[in-house]
N, C-alpha and C. Protein backbone atom coordinates (compact mmCIF):
# COMPACT_ATOMS: atom_id res chain seq x y z
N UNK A 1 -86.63 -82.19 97.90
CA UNK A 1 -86.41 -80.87 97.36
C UNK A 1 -85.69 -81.01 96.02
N UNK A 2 -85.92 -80.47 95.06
CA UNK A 2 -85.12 -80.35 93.63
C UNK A 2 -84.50 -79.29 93.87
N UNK A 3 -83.50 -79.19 92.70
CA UNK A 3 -82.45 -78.17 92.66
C UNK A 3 -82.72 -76.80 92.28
N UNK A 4 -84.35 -77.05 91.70
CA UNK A 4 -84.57 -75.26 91.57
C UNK A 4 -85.64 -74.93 92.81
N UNK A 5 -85.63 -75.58 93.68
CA UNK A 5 -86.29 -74.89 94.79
C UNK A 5 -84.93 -74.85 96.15
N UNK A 6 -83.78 -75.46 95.46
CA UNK A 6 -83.18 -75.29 96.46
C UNK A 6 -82.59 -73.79 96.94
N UNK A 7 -82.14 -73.42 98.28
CA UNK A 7 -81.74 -72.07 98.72
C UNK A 7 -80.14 -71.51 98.40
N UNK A 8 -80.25 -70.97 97.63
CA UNK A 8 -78.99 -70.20 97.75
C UNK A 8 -78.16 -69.90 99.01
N UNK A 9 -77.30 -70.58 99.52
CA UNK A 9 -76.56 -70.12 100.38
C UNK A 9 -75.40 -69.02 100.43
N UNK A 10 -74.37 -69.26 99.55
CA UNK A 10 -73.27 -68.18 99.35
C UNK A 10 -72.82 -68.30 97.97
N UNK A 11 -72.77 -66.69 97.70
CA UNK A 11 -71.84 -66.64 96.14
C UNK A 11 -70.41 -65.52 96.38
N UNK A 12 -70.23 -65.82 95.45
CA UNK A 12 -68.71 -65.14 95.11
C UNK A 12 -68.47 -65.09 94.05
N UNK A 13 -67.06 -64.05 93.63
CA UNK A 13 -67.07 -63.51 92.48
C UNK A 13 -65.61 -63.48 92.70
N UNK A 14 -64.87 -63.66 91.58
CA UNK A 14 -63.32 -62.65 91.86
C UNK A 14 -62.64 -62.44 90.66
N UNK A 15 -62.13 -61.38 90.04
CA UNK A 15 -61.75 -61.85 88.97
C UNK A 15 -60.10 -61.29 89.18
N UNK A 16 -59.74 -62.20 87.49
CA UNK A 16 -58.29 -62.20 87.60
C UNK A 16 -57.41 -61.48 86.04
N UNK A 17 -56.67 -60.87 85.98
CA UNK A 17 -56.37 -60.48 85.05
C UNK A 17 -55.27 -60.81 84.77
N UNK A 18 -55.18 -61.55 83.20
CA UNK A 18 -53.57 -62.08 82.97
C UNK A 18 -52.81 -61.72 81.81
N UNK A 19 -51.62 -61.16 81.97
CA UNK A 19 -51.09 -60.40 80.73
C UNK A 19 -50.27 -60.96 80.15
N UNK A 20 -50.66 -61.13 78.65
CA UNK A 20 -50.09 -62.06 77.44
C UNK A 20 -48.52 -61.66 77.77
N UNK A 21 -47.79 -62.89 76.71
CA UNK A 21 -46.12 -62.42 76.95
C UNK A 21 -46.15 -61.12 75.91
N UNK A 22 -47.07 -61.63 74.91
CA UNK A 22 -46.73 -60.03 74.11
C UNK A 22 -48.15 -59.42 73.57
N UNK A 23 -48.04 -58.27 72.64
CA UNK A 23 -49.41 -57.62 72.84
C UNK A 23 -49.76 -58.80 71.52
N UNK A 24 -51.38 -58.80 71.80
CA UNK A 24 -51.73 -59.84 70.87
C UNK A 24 -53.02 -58.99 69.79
N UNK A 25 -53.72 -59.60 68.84
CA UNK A 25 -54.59 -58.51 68.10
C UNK A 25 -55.39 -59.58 67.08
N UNK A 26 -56.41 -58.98 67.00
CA UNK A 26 -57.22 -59.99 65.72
C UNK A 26 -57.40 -59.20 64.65
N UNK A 27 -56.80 -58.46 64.36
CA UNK A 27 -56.84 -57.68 62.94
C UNK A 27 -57.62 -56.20 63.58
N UNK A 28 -58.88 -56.50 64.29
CA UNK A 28 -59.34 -55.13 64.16
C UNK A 28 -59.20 -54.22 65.75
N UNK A 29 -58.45 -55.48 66.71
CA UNK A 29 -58.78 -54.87 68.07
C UNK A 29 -57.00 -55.37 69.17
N UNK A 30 -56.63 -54.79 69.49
CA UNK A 30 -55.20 -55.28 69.92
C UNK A 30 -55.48 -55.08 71.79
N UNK A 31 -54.60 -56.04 72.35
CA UNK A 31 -54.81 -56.17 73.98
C UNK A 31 -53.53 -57.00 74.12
N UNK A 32 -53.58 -56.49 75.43
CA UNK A 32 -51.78 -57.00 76.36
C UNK A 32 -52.13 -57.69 77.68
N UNK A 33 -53.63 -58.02 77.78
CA UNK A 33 -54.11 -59.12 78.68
C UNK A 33 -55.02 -59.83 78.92
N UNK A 34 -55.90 -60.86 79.28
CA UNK A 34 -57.00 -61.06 79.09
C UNK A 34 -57.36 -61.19 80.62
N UNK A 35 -58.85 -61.04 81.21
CA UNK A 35 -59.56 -60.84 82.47
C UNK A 35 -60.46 -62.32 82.61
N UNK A 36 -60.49 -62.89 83.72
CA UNK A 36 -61.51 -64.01 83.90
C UNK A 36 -62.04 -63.97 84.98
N UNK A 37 -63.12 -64.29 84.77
CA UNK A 37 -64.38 -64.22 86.19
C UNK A 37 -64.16 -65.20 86.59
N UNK A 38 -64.30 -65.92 87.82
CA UNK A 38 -64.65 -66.90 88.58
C UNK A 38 -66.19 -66.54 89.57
N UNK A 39 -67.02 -67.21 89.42
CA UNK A 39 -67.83 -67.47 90.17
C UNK A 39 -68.51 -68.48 91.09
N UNK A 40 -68.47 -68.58 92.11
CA UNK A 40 -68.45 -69.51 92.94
C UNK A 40 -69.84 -69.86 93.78
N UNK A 41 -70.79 -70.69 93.98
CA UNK A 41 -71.99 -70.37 94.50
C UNK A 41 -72.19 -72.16 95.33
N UNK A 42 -73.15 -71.57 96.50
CA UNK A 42 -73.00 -73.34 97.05
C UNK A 42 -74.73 -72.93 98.22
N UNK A 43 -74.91 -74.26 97.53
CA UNK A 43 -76.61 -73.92 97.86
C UNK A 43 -76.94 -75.76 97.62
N UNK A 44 -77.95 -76.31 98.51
CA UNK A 44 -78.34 -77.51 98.31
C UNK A 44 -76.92 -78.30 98.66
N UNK A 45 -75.85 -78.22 99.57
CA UNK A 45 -74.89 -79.08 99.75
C UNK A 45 -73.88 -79.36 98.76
N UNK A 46 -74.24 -78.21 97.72
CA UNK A 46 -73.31 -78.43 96.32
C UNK A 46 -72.51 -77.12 96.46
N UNK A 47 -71.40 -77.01 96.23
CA UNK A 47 -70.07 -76.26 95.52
C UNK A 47 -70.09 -76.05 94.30
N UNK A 48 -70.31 -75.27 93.27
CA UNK A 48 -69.88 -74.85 91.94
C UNK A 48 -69.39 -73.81 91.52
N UNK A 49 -67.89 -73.95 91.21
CA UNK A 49 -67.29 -72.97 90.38
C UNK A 49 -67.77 -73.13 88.70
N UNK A 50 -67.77 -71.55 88.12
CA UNK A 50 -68.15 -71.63 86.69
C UNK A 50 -67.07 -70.66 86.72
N UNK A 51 -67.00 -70.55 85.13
CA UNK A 51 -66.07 -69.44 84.72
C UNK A 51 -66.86 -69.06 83.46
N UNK A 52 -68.05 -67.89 83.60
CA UNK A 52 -68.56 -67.42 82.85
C UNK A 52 -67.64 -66.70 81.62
N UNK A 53 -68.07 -66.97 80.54
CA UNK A 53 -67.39 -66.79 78.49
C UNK A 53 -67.98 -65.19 78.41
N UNK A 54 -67.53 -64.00 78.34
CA UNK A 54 -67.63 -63.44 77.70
C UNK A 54 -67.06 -62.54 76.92
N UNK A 55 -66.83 -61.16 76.19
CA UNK A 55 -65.93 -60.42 75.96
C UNK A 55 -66.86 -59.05 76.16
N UNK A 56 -65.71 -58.27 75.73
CA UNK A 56 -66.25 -56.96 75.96
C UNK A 56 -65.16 -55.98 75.46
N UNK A 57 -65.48 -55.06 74.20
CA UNK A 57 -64.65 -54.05 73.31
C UNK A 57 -64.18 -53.46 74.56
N UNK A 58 -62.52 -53.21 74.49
CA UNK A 58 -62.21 -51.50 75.04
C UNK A 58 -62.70 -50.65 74.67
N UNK A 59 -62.99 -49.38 75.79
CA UNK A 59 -63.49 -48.04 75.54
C UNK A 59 -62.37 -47.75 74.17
N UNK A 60 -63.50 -47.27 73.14
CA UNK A 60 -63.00 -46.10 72.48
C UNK A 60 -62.23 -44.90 72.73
């Protein structure tokens, strides 16, 4: 069996939110914490955590 026919067994998700010591800003956008996904998935006898990269503007 290869790894793209293998079966998905279990995923997971959790995320975590962590707040800077102070408010931080890049000139055009300011925040007092940053959020991280963990995703967790185990299929084919394998375990893999990722920690998917992305961002996302605050609501206006």
């Amino acid at each position: 069996m290869t790894l793209s026919e293998a079966r998905l067994e279990e995923i997971g998700a959790r995320s975590y939110t962590i707040p800077t010591e102070q408010k931080e800003s890049d000139g055009t956008l300011a925040w007092d914490s940053t959020t991280i996904v963990v995703v967790r998935t185990k299929g084919a006898a394998r375990k893999v955590s990722a920690i998917p990269i992305a961002t996302r503007a605050p609501p206006c």
